[in-house]
Protein backbone atom coordinates (compact mmCIF):
# COMPACT_ATOMS: atom_id res chain seq x y z
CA UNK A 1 -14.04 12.95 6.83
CA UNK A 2 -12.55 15.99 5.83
CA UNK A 3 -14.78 18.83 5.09
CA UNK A 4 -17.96 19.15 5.03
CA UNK A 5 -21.15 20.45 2.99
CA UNK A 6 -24.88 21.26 4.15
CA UNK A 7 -27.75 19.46 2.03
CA UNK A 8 -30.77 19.90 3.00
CA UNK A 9 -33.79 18.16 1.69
CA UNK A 10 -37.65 18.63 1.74
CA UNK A 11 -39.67 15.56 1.80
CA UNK A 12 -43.34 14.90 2.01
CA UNK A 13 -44.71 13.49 5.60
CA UNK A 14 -45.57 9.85 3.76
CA UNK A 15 -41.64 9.62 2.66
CA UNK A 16 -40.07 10.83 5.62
CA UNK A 17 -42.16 8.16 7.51
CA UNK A 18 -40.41 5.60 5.21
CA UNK A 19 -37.10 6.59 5.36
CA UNK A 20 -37.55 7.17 9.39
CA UNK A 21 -38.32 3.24 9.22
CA UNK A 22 -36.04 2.09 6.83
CA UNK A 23 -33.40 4.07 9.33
CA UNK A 24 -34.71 2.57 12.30
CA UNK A 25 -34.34 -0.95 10.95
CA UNK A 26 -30.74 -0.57 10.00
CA UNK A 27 -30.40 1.14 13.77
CA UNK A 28 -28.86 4.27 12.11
CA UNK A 29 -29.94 7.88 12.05
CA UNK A 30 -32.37 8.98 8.92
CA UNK A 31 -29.37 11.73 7.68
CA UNK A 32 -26.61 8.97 7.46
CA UNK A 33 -29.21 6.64 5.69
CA UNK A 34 -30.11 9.16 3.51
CA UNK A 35 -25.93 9.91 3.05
CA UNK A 36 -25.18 6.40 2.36
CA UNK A 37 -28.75 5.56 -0.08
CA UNK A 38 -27.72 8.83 -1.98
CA UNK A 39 -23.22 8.10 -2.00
CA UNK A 40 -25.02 4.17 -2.99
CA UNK A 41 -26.87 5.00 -6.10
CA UNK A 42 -24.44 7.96 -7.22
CA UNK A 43 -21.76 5.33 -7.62
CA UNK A 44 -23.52 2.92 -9.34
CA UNK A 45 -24.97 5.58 -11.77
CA UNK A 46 -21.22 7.32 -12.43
CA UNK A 47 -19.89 3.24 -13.22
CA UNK A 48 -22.72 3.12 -15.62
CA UNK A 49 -21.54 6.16 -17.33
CA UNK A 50 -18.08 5.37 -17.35
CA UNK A 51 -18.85 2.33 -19.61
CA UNK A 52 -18.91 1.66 -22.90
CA UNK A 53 -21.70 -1.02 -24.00
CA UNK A 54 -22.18 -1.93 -27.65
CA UNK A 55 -23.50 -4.39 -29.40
CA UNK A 56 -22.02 -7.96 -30.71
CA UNK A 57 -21.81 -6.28 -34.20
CA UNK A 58 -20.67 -2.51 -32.79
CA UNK A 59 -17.70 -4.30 -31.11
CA UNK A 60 -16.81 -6.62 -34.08
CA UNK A 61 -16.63 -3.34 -36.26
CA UNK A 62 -14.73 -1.74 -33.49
CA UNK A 63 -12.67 -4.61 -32.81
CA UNK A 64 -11.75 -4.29 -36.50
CA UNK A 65 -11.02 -0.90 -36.84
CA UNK A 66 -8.45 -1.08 -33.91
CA UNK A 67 -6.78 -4.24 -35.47
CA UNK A 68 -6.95 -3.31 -38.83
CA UNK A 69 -4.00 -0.75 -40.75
CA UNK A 70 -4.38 2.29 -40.32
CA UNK A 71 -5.33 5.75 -42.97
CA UNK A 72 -4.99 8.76 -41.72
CA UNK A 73 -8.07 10.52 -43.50
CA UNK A 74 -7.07 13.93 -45.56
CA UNK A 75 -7.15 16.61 -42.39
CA UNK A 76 -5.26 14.42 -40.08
CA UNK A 77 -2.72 13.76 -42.98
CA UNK A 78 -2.25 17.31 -43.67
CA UNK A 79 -2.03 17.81 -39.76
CA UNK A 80 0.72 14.93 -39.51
CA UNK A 81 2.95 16.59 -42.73
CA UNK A 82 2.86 20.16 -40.95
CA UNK A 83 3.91 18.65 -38.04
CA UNK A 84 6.99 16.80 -39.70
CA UNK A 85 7.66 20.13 -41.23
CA UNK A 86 7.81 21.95 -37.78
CA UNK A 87 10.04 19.29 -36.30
CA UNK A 88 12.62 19.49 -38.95
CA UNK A 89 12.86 23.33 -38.74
């Protein structure tokens, strides 16, 4: 491990009691359960967020839209001509 940070964390006595157990029975201390419980759940809940779900419709129509031709609507047009004017300059 590299560096390192501080947390600290206030708990009430019935929850530390827990975790103190849940610790014991894995035969680790109660900060590295806590470490690993917390690096556990923050992983799952950041690969959660870095999907996309939809459903069977949402994807057809999205499915579509990627295979189908495409139409630059008015503003991106106009963006794509000034462009093609710049480059030629």
């Amino acid at each position: 491990m590299g560096s390192t940070a501080r947390f600290d964390l206030k708990m009430d006595i019935e929850e530390k009691a827990s975790v103190s157990r849940a610790a014991a029975l894995l035969g680790t201390t109660m900060a590295a359960f806590v470490r690993t419980a917390a690096k556990e759940k923050a992983q799952i809940l950041l690969d959660q967020e870095s999907r996309i779900t939809m459903t069977a419709k949402d994807f057809e129509v999205f499915a579509k839209a990627l295979n189908g031709k495409f139409t630059p609507n008015p503003a991106l047009q106009k963006a794509l001509n000034t462009a093609k004017k710049i480059s030629r300059a």
